[in-house]
C-alpha atoms as a PDB file:
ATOM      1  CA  UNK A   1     -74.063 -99.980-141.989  1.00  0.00           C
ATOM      2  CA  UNK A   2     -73.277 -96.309-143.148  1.00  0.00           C
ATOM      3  CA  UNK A   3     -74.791 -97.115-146.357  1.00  0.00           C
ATOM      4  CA  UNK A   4     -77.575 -98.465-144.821  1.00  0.00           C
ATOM      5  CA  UNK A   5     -78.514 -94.808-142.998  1.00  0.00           C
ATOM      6  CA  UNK A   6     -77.787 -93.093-146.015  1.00  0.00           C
ATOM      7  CA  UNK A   7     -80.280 -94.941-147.891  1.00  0.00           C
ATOM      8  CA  UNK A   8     -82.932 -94.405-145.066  1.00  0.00           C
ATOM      9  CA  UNK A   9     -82.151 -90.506-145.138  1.00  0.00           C
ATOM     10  CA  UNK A  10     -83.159 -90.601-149.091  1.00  0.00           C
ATOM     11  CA  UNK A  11     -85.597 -92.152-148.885  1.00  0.00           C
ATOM     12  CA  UNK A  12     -87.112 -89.893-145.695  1.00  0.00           C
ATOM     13  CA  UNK A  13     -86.103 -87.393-147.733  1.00  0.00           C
ATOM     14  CA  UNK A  14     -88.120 -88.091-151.003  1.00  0.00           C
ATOM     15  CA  UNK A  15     -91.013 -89.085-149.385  1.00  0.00           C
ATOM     16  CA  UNK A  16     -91.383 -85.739-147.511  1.00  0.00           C
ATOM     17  CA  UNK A  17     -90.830 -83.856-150.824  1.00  0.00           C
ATOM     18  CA  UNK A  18     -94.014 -86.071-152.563  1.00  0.00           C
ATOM     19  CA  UNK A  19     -95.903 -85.482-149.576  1.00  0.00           C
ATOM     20  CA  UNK A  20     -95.232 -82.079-149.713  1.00  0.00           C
ATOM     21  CA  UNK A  21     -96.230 -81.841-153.273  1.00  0.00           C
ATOM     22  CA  UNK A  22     -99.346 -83.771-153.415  1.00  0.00           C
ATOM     23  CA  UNK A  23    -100.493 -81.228-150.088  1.00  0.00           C
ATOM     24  CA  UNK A  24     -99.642 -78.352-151.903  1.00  0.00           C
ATOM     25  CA  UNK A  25    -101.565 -79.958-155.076  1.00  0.00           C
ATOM     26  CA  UNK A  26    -104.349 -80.148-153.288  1.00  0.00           C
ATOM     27  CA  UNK A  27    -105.300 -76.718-151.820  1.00  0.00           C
ATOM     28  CA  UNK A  28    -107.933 -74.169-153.705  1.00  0.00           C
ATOM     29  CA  UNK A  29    -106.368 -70.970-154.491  1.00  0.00           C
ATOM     30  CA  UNK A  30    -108.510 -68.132-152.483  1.00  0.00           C
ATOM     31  CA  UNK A  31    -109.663 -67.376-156.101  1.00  0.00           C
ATOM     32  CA  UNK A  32    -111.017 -70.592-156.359  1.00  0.00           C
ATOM     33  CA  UNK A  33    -112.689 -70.296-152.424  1.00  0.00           C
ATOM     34  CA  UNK A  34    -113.807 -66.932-153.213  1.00  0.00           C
ATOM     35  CA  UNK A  35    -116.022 -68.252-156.109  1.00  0.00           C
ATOM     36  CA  UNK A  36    -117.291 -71.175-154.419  1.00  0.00           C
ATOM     37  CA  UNK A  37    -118.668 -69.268-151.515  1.00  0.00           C
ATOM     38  CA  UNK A  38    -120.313 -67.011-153.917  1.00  0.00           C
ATOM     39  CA  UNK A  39    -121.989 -69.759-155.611  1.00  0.00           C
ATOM     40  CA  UNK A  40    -123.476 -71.247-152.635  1.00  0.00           C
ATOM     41  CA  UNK A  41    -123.912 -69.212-150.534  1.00  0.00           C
ATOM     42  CA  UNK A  42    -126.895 -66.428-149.585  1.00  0.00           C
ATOM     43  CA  UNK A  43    -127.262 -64.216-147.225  1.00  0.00           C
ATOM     44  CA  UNK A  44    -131.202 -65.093-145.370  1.00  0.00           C
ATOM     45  CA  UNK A  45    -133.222 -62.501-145.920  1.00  0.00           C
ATOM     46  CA  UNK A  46    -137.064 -61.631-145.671  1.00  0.00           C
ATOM     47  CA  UNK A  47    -137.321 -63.977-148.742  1.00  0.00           C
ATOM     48  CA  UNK A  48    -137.918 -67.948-147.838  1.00  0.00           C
ATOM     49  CA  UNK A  49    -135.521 -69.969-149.911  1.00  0.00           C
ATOM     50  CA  UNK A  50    -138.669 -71.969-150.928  1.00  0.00           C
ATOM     51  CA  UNK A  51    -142.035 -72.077-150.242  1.00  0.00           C
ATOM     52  CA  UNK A  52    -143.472 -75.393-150.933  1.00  0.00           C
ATOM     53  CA  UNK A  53    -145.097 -79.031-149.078  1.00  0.00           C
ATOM     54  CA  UNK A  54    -143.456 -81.347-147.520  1.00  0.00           C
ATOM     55  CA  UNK A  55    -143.370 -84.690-149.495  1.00  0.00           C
ATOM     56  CA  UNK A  56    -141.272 -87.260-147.817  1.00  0.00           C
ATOM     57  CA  UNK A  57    -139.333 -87.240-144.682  1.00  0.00           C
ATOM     58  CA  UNK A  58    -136.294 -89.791-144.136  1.00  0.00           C
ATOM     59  CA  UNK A  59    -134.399 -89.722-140.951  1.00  0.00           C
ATOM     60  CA  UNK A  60    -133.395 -86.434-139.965  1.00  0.00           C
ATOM     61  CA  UNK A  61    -134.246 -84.783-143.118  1.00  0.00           C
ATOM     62  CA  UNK A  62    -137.061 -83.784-145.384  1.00  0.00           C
ATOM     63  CA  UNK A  63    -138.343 -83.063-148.837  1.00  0.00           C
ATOM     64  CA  UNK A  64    -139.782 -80.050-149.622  1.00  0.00           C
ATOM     65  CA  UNK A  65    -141.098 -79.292-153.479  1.00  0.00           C
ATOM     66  CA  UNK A  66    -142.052 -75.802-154.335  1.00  0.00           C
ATOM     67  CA  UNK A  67    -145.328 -74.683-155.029  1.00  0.00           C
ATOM     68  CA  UNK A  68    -144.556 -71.987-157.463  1.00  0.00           C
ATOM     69  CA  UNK A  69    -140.998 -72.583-158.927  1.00  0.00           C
ATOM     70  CA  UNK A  70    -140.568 -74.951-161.555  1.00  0.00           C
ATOM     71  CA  UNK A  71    -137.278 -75.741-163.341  1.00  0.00           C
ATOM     72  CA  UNK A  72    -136.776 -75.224-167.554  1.00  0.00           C
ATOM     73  CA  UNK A  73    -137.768 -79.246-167.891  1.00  0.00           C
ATOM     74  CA  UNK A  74    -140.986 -78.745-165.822  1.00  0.00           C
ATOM     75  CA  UNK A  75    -140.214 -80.625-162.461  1.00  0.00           C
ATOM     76  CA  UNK A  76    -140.929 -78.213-159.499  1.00  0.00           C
ATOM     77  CA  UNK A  77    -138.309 -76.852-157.296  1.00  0.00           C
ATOM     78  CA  UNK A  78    -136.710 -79.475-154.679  1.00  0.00           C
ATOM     79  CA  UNK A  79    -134.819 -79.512-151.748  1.00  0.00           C
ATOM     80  CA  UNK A  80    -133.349 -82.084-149.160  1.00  0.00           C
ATOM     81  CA  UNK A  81    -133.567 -80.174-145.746  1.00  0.00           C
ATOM     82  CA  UNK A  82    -131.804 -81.823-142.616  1.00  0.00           C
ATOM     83  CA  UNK A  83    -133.556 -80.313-139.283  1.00  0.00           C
ATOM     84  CA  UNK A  84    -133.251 -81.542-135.584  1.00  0.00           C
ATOM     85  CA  UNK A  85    -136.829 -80.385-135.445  1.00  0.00           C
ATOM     86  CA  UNK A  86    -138.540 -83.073-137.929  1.00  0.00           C
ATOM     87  CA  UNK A  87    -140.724 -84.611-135.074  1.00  0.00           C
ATOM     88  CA  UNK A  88    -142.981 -81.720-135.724  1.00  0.00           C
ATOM     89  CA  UNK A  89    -143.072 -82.030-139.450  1.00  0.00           C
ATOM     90  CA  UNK A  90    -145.170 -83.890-141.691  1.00  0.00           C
ATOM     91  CA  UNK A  91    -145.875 -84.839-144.944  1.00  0.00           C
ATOM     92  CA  UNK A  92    -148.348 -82.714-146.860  1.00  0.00           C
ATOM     93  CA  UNK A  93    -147.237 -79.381-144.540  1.00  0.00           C
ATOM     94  CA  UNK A  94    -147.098 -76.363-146.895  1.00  0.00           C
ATOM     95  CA  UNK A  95    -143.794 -74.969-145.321  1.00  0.00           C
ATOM     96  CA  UNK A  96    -141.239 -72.148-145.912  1.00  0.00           C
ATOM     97  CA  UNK A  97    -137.727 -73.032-145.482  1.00  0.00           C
ATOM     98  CA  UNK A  98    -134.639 -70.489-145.376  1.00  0.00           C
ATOM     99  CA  UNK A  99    -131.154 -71.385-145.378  1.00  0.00           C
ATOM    100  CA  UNK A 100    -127.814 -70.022-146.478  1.00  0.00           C
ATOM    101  CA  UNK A 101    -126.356 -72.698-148.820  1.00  0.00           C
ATOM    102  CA  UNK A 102    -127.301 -75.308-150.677  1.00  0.00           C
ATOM    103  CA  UNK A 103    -125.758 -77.845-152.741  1.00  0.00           C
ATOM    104  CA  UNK A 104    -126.258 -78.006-156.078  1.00  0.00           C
ATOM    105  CA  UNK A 105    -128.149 -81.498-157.125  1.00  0.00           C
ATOM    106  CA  UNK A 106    -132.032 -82.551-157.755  1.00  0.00           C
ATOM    107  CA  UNK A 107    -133.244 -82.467-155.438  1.00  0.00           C
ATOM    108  CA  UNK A 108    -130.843 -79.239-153.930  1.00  0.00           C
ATOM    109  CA  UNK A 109    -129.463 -80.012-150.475  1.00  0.00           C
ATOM    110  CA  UNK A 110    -129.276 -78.087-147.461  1.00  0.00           C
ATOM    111  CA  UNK A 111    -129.599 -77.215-143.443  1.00  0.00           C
ATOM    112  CA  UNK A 112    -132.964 -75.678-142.413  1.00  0.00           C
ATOM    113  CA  UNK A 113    -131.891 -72.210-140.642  1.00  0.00           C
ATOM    114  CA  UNK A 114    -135.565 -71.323-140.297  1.00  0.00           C
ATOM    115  CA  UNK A 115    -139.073 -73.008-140.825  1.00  0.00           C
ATOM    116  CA  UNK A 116    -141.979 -71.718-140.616  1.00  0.00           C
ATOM    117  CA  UNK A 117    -145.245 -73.804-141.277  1.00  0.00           C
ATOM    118  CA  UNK A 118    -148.231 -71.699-142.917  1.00  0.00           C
ATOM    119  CA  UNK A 119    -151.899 -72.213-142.866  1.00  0.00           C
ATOM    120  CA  UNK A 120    -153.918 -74.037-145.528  1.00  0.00           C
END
């Protein structure tokens, strides 16, 4: 029986150590956060993130591609923005969005802070 509950103390033992490890493993560095937060993050200013219409909206989000930014391959500007205010959105509304970070994909991704919806 003594055996027995020295076994079951190893084994508690080494499997706290690998869980400790693969924790430790796993944080970023504040290096690493430091960066990221730079990279995706703005401050909102004056400046819309994009000015552009609205060309599809899916549940609690919509699509907004620029009117005046294109990328280096040609396809305008795009971003996913998720809004609790998309009842009064629709599609073909020239809109400018702001917002403080988006993710980086085509289309971009990212939380509305601020829309405004300007006249044809």
């Amino acid at each position: 029986m003594n055996g027995m509950m020295i076994l079951k103390k190893y084994i508690l033992l080494l499997s706290l150590i690998f869980l400790s490890i693969g924790l430790l493993g796993c944080q970023q560095s504040s290096k690493e956060k430091e960066f990221n937060k730079e990279k995706t993050t703005e401050e909102i200013t004056d400046k819309p993130t994009i000015i552009g219409e609205i060309v599809q909206l899916e549940g609690e989000r919509f699509l907004v591609e620029s009117i005046t930014e294109k990328l280096p391959d040609g396809r305008p500007d795009a971003i996913w923005f998720s809004t609790d205010e998309i009842e009064s959105l629709k599609v073909g509304q020239n809109v400018s969005v702001w917002t403080t970070a988006i993710e980086e994909s085509y289309p971009g991704q990212a939380s509305a802070d601020k829309i405004v919806i300007n006249e044809k």
